[in-house]
C-alpha atoms as a PDB file:
ATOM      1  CA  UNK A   1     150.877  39.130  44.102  1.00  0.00           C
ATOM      2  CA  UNK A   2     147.283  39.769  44.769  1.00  0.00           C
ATOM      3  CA  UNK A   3     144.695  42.735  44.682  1.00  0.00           C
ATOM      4  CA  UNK A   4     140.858  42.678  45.958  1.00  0.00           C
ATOM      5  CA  UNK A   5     138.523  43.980  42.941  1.00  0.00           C
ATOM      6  CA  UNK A   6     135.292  45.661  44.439  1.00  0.00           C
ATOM      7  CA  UNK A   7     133.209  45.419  41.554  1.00  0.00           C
ATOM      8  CA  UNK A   8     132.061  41.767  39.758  1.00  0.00           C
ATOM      9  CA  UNK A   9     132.954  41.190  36.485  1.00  0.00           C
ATOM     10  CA  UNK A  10     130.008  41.809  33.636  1.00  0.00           C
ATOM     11  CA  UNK A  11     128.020  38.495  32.634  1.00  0.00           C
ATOM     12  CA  UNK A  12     128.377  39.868  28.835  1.00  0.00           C
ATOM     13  CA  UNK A  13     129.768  42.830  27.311  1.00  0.00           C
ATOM     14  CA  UNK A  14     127.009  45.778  27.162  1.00  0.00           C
ATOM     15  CA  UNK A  15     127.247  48.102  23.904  1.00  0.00           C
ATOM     16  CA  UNK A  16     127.710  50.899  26.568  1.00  0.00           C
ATOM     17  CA  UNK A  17     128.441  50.600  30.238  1.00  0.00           C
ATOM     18  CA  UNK A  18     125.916  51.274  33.068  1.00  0.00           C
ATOM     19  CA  UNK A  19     126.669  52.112  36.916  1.00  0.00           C
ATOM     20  CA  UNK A  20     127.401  49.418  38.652  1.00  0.00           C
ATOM     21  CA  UNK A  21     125.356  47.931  41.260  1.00  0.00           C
ATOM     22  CA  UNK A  22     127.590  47.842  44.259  1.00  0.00           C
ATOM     23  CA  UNK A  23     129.547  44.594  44.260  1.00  0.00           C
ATOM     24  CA  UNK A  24     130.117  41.777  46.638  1.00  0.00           C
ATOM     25  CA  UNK A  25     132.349  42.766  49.654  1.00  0.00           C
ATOM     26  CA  UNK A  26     136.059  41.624  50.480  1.00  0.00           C
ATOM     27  CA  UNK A  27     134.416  39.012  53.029  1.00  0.00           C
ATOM     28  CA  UNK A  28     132.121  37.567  50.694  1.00  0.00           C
ATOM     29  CA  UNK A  29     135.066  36.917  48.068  1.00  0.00           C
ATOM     30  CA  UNK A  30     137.000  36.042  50.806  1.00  0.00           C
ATOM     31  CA  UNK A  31     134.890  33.138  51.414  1.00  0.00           C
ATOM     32  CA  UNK A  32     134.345  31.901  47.956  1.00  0.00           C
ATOM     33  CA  UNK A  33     136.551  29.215  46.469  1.00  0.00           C
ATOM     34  CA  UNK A  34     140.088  31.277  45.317  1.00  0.00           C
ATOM     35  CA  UNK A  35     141.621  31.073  42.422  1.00  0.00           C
ATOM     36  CA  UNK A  36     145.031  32.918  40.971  1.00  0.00           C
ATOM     37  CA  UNK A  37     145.682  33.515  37.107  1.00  0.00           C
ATOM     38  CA  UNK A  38     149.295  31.819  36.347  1.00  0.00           C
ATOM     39  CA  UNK A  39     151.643  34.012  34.949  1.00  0.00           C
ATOM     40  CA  UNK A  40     155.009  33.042  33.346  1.00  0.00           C
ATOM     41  CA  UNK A  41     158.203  35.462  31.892  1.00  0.00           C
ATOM     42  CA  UNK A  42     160.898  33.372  30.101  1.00  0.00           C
ATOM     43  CA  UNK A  43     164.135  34.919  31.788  1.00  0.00           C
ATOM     44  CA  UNK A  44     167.166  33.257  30.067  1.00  0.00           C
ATOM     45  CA  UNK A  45     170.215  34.337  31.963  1.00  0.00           C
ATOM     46  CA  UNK A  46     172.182  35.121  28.818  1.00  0.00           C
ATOM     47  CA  UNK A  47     169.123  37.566  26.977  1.00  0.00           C
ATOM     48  CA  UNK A  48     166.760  39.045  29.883  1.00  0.00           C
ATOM     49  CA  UNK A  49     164.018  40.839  28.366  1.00  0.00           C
ATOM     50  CA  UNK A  50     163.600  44.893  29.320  1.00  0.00           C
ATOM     51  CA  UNK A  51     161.913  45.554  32.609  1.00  0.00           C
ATOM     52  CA  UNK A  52     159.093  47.847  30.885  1.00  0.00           C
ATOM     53  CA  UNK A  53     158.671  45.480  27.594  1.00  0.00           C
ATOM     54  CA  UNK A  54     157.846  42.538  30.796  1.00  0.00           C
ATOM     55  CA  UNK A  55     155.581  45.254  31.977  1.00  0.00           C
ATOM     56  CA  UNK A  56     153.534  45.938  29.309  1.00  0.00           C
ATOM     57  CA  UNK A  57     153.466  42.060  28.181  1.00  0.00           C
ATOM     58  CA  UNK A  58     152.220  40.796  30.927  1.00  0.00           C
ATOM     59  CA  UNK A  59     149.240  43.392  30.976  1.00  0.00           C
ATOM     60  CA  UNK A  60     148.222  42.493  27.289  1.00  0.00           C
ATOM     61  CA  UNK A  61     148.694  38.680  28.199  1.00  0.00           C
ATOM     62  CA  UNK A  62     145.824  39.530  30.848  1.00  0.00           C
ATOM     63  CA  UNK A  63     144.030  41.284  27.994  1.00  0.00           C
ATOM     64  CA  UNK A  64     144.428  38.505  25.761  1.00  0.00           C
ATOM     65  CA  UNK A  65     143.059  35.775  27.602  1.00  0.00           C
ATOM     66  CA  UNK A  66     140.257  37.646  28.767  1.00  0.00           C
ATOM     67  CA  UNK A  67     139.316  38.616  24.976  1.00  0.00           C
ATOM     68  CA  UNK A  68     139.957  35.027  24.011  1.00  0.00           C
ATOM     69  CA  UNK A  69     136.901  32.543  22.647  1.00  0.00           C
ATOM     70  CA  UNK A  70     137.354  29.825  25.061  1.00  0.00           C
ATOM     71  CA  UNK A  71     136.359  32.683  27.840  1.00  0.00           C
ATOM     72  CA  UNK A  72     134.583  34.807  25.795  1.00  0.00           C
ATOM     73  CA  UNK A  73     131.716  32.353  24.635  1.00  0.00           C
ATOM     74  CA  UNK A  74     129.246  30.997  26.856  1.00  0.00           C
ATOM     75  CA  UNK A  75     129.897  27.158  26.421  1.00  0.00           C
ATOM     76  CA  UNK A  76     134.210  28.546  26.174  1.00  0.00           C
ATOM     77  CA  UNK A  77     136.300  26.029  28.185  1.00  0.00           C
ATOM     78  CA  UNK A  78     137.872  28.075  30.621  1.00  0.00           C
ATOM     79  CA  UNK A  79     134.775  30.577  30.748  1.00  0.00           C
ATOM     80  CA  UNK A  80     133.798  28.936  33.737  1.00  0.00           C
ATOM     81  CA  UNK A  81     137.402  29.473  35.572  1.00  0.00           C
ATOM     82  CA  UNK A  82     137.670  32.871  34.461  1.00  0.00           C
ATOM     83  CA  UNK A  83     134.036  33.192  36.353  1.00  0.00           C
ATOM     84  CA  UNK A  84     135.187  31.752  39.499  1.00  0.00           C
ATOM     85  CA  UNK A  85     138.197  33.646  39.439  1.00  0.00           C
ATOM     86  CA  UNK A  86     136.754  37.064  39.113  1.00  0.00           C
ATOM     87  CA  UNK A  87     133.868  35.394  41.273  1.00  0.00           C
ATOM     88  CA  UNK A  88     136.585  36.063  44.509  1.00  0.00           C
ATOM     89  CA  UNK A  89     139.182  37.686  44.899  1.00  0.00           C
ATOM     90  CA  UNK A  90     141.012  38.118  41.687  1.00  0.00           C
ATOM     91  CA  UNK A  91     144.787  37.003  41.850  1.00  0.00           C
ATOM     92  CA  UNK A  92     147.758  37.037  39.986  1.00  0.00           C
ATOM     93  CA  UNK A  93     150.721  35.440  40.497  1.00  0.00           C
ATOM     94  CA  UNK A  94     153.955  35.833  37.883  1.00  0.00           C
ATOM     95  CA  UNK A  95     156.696  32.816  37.945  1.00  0.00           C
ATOM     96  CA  UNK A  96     159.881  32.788  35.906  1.00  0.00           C
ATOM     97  CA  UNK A  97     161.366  30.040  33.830  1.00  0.00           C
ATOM     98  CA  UNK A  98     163.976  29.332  31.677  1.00  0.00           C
ATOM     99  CA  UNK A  99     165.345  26.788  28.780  1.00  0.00           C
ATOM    100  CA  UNK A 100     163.403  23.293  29.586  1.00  0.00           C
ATOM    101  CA  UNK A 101     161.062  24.697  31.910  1.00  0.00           C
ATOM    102  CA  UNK A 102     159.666  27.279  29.349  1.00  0.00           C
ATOM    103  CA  UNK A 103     158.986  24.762  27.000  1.00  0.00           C
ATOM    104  CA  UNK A 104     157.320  22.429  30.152  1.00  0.00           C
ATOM    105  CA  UNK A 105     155.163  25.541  30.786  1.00  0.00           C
ATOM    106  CA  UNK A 106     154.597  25.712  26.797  1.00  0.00           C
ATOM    107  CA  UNK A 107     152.852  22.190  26.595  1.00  0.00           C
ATOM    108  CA  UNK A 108     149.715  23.340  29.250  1.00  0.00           C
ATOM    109  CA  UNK A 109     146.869  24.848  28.130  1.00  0.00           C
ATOM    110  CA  UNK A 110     147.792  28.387  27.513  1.00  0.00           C
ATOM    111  CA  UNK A 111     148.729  31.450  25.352  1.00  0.00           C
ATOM    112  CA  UNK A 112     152.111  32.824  25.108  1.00  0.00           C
ATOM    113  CA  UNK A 113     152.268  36.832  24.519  1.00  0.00           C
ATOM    114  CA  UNK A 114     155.509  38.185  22.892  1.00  0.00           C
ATOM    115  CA  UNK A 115     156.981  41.259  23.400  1.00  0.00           C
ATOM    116  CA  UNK A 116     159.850  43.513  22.097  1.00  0.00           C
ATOM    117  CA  UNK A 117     161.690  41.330  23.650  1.00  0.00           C
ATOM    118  CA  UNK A 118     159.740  39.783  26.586  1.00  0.00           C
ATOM    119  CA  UNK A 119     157.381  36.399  26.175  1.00  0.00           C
ATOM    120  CA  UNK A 120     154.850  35.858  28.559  1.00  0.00           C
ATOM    121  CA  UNK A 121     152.750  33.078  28.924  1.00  0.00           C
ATOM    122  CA  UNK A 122     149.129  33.373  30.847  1.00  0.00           C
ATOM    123  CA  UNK A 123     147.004  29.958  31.951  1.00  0.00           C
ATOM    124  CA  UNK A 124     143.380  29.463  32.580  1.00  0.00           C
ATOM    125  CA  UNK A 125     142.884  30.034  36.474  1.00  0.00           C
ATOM    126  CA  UNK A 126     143.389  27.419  38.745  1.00  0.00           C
ATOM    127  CA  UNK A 127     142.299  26.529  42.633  1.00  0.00           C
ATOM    128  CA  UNK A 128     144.917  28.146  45.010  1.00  0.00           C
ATOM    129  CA  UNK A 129     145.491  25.356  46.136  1.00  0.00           C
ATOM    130  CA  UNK A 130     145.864  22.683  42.921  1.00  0.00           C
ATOM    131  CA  UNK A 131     148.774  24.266  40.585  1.00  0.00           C
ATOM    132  CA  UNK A 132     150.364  22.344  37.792  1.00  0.00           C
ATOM    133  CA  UNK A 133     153.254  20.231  39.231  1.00  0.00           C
ATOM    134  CA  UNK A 134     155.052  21.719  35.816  1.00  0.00           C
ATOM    135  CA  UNK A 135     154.295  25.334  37.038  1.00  0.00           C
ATOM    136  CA  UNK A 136     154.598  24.675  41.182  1.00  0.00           C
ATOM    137  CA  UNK A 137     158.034  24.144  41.058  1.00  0.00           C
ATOM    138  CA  UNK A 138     159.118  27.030  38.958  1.00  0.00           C
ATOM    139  CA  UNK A 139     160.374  30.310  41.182  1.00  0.00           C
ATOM    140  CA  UNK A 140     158.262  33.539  42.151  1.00  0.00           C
ATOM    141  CA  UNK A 141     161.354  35.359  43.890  1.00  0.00           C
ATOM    142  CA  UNK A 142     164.213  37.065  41.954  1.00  0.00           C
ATOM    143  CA  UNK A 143     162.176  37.921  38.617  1.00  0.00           C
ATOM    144  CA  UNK A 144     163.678  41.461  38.844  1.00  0.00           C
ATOM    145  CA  UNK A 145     165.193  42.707  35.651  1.00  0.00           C
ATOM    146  CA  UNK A 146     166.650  46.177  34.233  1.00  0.00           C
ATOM    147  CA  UNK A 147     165.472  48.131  31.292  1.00  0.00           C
ATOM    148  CA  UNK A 148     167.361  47.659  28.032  1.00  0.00           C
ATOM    149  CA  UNK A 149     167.417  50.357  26.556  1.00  0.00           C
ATOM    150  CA  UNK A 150     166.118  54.333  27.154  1.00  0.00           C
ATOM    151  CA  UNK A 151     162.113  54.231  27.355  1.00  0.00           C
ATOM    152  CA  UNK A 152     160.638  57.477  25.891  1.00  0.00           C
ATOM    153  CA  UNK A 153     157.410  59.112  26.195  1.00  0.00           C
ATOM    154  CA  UNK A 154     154.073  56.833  25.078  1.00  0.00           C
ATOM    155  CA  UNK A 155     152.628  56.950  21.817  1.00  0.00           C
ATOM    156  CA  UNK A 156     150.099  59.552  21.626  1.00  0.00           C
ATOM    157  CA  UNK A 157     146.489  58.039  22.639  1.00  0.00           C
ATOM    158  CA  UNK A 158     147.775  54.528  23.834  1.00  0.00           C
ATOM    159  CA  UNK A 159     146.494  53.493  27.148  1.00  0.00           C
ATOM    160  CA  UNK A 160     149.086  54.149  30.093  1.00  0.00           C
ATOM    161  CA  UNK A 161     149.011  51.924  33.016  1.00  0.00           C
ATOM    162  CA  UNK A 162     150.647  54.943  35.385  1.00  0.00           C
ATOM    163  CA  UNK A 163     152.777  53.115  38.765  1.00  0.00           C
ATOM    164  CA  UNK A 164     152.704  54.685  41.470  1.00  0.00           C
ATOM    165  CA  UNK A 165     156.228  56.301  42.061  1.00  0.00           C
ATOM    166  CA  UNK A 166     156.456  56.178  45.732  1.00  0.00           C
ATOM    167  CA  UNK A 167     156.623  52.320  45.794  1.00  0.00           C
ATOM    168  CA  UNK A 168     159.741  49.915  44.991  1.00  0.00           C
ATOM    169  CA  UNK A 169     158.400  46.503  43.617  1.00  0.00           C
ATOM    170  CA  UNK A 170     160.061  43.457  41.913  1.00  0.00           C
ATOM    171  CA  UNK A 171     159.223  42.787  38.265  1.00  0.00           C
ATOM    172  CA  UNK A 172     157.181  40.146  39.116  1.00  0.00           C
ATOM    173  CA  UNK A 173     155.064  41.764  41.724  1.00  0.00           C
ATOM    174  CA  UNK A 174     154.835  44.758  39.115  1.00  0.00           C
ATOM    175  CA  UNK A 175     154.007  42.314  36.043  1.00  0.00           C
ATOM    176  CA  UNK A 176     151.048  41.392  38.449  1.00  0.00           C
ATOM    177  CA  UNK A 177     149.874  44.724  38.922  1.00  0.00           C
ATOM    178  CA  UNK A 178     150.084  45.492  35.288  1.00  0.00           C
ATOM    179  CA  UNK A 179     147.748  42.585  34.644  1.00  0.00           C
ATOM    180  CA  UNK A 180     145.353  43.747  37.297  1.00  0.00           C
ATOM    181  CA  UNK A 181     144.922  47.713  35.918  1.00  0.00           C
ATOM    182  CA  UNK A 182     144.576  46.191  32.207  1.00  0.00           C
ATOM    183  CA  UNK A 183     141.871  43.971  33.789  1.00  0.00           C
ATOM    184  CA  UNK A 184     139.841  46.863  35.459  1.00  0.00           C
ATOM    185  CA  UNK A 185     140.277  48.986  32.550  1.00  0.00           C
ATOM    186  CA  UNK A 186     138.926  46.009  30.031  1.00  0.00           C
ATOM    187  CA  UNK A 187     135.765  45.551  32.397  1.00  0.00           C
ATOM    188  CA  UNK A 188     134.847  49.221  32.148  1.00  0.00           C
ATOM    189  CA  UNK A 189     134.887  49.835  28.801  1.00  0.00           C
ATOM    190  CA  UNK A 190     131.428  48.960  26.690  1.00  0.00           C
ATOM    191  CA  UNK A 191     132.003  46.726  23.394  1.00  0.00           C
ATOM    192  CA  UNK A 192     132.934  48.561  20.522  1.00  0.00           C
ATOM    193  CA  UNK A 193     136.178  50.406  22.400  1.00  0.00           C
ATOM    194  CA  UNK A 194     136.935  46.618  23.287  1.00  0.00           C
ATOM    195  CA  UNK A 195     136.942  45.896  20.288  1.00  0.00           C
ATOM    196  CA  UNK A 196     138.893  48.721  18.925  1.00  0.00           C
ATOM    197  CA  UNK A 197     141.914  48.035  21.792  1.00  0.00           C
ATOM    198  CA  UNK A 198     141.704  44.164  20.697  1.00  0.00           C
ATOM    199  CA  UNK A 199     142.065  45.245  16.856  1.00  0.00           C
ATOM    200  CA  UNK A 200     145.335  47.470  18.065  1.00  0.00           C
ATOM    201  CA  UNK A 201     146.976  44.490  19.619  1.00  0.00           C
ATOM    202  CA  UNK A 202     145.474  45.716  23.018  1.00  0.00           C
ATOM    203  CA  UNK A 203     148.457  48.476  22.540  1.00  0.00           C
ATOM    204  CA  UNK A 204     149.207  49.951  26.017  1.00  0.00           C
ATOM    205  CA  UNK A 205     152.383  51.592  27.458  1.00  0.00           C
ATOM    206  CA  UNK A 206     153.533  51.582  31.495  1.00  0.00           C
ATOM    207  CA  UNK A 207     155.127  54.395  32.942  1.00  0.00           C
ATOM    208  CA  UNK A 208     156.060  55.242  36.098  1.00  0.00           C
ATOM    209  CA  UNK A 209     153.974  58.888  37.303  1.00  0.00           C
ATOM    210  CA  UNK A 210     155.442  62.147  38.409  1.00  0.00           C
ATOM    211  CA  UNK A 211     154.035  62.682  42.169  1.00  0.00           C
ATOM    212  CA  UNK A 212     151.897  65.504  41.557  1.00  0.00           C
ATOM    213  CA  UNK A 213     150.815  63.534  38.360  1.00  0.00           C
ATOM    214  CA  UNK A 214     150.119  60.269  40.425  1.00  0.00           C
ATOM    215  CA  UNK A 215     148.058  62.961  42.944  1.00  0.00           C
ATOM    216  CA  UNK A 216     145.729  63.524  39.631  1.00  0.00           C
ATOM    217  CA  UNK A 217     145.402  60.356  38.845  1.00  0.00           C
ATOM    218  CA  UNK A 218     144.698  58.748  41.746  1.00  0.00           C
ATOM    219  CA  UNK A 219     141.551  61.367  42.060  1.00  0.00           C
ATOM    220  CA  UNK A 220     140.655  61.309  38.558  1.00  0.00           C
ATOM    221  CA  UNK A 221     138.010  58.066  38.753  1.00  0.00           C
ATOM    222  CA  UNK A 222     139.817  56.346  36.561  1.00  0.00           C
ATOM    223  CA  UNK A 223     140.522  52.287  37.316  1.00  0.00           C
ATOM    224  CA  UNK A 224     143.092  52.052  40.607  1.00  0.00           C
ATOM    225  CA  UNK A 225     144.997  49.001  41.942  1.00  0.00           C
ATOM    226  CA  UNK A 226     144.643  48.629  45.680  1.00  0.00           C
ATOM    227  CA  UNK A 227     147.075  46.070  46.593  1.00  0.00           C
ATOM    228  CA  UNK A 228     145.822  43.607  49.325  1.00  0.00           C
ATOM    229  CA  UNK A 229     149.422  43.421  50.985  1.00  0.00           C
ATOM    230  CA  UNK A 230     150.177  39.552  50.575  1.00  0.00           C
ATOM    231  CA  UNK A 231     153.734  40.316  49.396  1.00  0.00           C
ATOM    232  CA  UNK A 232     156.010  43.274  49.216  1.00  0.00           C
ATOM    233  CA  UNK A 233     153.853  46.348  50.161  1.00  0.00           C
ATOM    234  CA  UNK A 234     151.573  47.057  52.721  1.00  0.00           C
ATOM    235  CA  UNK A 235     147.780  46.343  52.264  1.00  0.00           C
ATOM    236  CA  UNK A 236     145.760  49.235  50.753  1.00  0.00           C
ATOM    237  CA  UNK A 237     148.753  50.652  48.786  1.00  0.00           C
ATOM    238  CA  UNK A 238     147.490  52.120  45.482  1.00  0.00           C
ATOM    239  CA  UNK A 239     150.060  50.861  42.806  1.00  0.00           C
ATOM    240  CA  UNK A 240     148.759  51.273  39.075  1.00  0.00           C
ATOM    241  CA  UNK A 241     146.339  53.384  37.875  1.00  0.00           C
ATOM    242  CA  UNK A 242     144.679  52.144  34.067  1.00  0.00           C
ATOM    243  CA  UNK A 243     144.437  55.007  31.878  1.00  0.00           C
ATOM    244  CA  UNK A 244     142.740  54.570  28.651  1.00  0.00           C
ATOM    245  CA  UNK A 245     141.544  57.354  26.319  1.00  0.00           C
ATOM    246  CA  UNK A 246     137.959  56.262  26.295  1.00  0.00           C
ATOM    247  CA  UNK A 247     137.519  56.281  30.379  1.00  0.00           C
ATOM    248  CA  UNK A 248     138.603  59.791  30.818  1.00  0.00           C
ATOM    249  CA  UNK A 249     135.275  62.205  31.682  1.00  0.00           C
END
């Protein structure tokens, strides 16, 4: 579950946001050390959360690491992860667990997101390679769920993260891509609008587009999710597009 970012991640948060200096290319993340952001949804099999209340916790679990002190400040603990991370390419990768392997997952360095219904928890980055043995074993395929309940329209001016409606994704693989769109949306905006999503509870809604709306969207300049193919879809496919109030022209 994985998506190239063209542009680097800010060094500090400007009061308003500049053009961008064009950022490193594909190859030269390619060749920097990776690193994928560790996502877990508790799935019990008797009380599944909703498939959109997993969405839209997973993208403020993104948001709320990124926000957090330990990332944040310049001496933070996992600010120097977070900088390698977003250093290459930036990955995510969403695991399930369930009864004694949620509270395994609890006892790492983390912070759990709850939902409606869904809990998430996200982990400081770590090497492709060197996973937790506690969060290694636990499974990437069959986190699919099913909504619980009628979803209605979102709350008038809440971000939307929009999916595209032409593609069929697992949960997981969507909870990634989620994650990614808050994450390009939370780079672009300058410091006080941060500020005012963190003070909402970094309140966002996913829906899936209309195709002519997705058309719009997808032209509009606001923050897009190219997938880079690893799993699922092909490479290039557009999935999410991040649509908060303060980015629109």
């Amino acid at each position: 579950m994985t998506s190239p970012f063209d542009a680097p991640a800010p060094a500090s948060v400007p009061d308003s946001v500049p053009d961008l200096e064009p950022g490193p290319t594909p190859e030269d993340r390619d060749a920097r050390p990776q690193y994928v952001l560790p996502l877990v949804v508790r799935l019990e099999r008797a009380t599944p959360p909703g498939r959109t209340d997993a969405l839209e916790t997973s993208a403020r679990a993104v948001l709320t690491l990124l926000d957090d002190p330990r990332v944040v400040e310049a001496e933070g603990e996992w600010a120097g992860l977070v900088a390698a991370w977003e250093d290459a390419r930036i990955r995510k990768v969403v695991r399930r667990a369930r009864g004694g392997e949620w509270r395994r997952a609890g006892e790492l360095p983390g912070i759990t997101v709850p939902g409606r219904e869904a809990e998430v928890r996200v982990f400081p980055p770590v090497p492709l390679d060197g996973w937790p043995k506690e969060l290694a074993k636990l499974q990437v395929s069959g986190t699919d769920l099913e909504e619980s309940g009628p979803v209605g329209a979102p709350a008038p001016g809440v971000p939307v993260l929009w999916l595209n409606p032409e593609l069929e994704m697992s949960a997981g693989k969507t909870m990634a891509q989620t994650g990614h769109a808050a994450q390009l949306a939370w780079r672009r905006l300058d410091r006080a609008h941060r500020k005012e999503w963190a003070a909402s509870g970094y309140a966002l809604a996913v829906r899936t587009a209309t195709p002519q709306a997705w058309a719009d969207l997808v032209a509009s300049g606001l923050p897009l999710v190219q997938d880079a193919g690893f799993t699922e879809i092909a490479p290039g496919s557009c999935t999410v597009v991040a649509d908060h109030p303060a980015l629109r022209g």
